[in-house]
PDB file of N, CA and C in Angstrom:
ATOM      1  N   UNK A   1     -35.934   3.613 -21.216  1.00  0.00           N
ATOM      2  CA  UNK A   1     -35.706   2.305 -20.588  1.00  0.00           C
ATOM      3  C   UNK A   1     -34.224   1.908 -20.685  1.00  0.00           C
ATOM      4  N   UNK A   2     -33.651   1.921 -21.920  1.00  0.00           N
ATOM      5  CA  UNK A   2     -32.542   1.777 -21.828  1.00  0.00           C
ATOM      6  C   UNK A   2     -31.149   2.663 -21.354  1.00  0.00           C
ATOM      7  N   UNK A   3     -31.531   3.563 -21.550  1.00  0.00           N
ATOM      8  CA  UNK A   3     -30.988   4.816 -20.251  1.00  0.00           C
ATOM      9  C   UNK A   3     -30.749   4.699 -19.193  1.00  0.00           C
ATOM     10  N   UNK A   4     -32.234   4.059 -18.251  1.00  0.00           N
ATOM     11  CA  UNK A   4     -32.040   3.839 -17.384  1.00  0.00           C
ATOM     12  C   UNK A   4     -31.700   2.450 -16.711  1.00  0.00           C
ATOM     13  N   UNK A   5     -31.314   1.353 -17.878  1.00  0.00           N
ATOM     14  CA  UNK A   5     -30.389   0.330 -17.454  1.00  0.00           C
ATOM     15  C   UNK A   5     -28.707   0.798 -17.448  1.00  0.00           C
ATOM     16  N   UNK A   6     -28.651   1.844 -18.700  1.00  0.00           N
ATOM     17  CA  UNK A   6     -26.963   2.004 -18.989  1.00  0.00           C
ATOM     18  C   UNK A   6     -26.939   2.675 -17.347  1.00  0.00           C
ATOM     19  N   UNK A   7     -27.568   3.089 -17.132  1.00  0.00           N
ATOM     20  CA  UNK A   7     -27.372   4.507 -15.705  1.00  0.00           C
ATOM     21  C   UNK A   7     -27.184   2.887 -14.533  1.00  0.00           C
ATOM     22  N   UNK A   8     -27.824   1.884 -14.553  1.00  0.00           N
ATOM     23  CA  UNK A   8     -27.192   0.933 -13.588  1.00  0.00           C
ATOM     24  C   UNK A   8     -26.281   0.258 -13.424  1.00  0.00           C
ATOM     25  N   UNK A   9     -26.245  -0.056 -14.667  1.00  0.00           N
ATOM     26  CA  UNK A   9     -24.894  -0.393 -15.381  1.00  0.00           C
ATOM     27  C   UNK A   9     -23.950   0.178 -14.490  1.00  0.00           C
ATOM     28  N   UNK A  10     -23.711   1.219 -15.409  1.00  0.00           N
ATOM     29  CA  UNK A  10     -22.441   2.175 -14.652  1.00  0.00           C
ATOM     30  C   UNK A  10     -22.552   2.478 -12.865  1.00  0.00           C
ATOM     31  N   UNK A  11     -23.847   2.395 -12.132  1.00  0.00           N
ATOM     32  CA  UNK A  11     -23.675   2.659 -10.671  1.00  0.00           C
ATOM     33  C   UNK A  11     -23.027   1.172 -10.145  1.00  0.00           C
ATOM     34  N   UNK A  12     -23.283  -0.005 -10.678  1.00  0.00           N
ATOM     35  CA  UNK A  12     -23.397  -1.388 -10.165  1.00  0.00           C
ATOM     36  C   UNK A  12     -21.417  -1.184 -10.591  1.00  0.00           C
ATOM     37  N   UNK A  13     -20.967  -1.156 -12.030  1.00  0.00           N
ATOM     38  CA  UNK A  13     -19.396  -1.041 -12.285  1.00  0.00           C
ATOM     39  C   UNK A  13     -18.881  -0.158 -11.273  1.00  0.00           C
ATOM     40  N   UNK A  14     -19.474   1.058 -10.952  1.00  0.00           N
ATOM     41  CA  UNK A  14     -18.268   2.055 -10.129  1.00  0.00           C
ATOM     42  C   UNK A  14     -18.577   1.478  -8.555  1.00  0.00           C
ATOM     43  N   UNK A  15     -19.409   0.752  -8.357  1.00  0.00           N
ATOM     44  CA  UNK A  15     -19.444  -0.005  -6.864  1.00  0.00           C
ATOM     45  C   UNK A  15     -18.393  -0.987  -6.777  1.00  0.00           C
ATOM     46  N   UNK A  16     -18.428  -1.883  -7.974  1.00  0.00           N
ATOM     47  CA  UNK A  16     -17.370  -2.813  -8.142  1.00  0.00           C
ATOM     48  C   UNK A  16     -16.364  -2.304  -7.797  1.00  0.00           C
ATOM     49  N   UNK A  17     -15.883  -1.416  -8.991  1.00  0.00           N
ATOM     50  CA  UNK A  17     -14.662  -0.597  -8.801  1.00  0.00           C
ATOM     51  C   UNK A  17     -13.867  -0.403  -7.200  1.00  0.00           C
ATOM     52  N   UNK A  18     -15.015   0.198  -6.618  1.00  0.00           N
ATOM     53  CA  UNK A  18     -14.528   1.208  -5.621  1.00  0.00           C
ATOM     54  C   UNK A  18     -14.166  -0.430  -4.379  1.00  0.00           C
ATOM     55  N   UNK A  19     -14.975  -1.676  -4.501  1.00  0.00           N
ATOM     56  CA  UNK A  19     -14.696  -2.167  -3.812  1.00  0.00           C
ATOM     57  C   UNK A  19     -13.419  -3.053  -3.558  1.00  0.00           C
ATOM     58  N   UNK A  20     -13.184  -3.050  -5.262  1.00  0.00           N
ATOM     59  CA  UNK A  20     -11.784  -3.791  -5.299  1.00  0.00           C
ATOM     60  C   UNK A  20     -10.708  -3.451  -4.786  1.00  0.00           C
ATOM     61  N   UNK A  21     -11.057  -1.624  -4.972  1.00  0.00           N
ATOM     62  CA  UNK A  21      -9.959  -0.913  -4.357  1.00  0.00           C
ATOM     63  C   UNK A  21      -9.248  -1.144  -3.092  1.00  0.00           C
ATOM     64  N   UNK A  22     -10.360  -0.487  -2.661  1.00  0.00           N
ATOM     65  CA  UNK A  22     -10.700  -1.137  -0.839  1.00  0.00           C
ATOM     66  C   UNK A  22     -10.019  -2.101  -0.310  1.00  0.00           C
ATOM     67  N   UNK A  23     -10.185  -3.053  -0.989  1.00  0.00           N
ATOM     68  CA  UNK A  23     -10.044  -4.705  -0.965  1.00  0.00           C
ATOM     69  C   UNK A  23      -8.468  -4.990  -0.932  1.00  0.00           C
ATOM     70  N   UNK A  24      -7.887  -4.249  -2.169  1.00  0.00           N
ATOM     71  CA  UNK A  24      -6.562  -3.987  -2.597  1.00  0.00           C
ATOM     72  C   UNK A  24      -5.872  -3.260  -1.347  1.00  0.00           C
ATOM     73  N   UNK A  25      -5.898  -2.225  -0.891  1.00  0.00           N
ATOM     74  CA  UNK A  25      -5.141  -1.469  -0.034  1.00  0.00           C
ATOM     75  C   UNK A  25      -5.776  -2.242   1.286  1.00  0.00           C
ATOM     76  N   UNK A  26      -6.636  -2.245   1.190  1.00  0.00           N
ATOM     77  CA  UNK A  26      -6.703  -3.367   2.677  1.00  0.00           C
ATOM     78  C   UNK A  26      -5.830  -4.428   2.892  1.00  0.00           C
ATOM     79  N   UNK A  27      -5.864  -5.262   1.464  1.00  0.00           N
ATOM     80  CA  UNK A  27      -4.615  -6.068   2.081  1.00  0.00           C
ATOM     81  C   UNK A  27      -3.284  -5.300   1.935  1.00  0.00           C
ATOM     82  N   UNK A  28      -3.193  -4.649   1.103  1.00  0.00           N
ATOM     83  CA  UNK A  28      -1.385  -4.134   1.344  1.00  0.00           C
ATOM     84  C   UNK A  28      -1.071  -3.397   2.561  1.00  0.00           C
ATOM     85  N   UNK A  29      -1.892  -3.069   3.117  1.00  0.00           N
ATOM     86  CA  UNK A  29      -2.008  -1.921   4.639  1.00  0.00           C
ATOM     87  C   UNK A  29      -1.411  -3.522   5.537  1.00  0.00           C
ATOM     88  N   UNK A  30      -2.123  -4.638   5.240  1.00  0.00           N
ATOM     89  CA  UNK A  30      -2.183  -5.683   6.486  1.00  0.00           C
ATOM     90  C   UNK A  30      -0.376  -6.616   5.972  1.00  0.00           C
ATOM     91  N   UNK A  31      -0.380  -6.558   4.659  1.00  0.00           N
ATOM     92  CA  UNK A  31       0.499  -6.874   4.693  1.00  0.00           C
ATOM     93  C   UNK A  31       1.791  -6.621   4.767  1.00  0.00           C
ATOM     94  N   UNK A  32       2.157  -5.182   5.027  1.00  0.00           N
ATOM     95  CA  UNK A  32       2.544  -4.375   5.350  1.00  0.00           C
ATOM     96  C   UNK A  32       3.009  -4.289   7.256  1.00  0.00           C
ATOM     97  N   UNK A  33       2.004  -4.418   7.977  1.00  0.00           N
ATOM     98  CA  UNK A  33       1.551  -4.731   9.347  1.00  0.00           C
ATOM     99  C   UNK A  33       2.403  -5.885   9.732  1.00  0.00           C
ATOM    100  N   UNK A  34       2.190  -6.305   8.876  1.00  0.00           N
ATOM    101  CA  UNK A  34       2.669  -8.436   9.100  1.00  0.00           C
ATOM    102  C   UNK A  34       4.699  -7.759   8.768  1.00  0.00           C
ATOM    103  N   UNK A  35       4.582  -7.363   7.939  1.00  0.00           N
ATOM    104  CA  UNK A  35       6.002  -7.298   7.312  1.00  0.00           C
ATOM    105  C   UNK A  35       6.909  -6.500   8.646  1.00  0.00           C
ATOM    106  N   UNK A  36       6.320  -5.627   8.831  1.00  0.00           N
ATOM    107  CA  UNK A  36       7.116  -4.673  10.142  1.00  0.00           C
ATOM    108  C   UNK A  36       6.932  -5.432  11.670  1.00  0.00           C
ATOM    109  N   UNK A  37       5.473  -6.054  11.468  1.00  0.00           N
ATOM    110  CA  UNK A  37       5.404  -7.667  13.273  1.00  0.00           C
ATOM    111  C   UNK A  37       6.803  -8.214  13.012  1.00  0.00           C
ATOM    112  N   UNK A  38       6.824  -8.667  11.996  1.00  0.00           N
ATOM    113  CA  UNK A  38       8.331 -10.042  12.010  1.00  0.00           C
ATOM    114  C   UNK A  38       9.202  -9.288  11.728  1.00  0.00           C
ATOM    115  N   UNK A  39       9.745  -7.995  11.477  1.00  0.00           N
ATOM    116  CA  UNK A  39      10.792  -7.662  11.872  1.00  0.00           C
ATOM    117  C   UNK A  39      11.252  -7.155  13.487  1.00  0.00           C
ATOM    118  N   UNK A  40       9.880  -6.715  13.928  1.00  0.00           N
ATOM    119  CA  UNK A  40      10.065  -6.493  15.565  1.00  0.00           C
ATOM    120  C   UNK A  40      10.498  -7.795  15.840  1.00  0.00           C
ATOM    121  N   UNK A  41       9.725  -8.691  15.939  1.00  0.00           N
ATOM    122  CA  UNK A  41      10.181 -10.107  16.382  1.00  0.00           C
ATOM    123  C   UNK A  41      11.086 -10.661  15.823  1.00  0.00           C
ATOM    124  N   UNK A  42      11.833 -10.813  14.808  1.00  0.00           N
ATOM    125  CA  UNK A  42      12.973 -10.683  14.696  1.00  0.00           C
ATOM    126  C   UNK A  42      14.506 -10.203  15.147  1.00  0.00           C
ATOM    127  N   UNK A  43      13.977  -9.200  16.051  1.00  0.00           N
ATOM    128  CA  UNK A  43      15.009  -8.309  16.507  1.00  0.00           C
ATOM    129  C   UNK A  43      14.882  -8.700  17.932  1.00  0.00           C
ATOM    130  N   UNK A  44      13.988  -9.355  18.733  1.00  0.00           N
ATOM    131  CA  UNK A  44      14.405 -10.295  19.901  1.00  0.00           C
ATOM    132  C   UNK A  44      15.368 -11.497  19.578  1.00  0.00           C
TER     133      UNK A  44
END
């Protein structure tokens, strides 16, 4: 029984994990996007 809570445990943490990630490079990808828009527009 308790095995098979530690075993959810750990699937439910490495979901977390993986989503923060995600989450993380998603915004640096966009903010990134934004950073190179206003320099095009800038350069009009």
């Amino acid at each position: 029984m308790f095995m098979t809570l530690a075993v959810l445990a750990a699937l439910i943490c490495g979901m977390f994990v993986a989503s923060v990630t995600t989450t993380v490079s998603a915004l640096r990808r966009e903010s990134e996007d934004y950073k190179s828009l206003m320099e095009r527009h800038r350069a009009f």
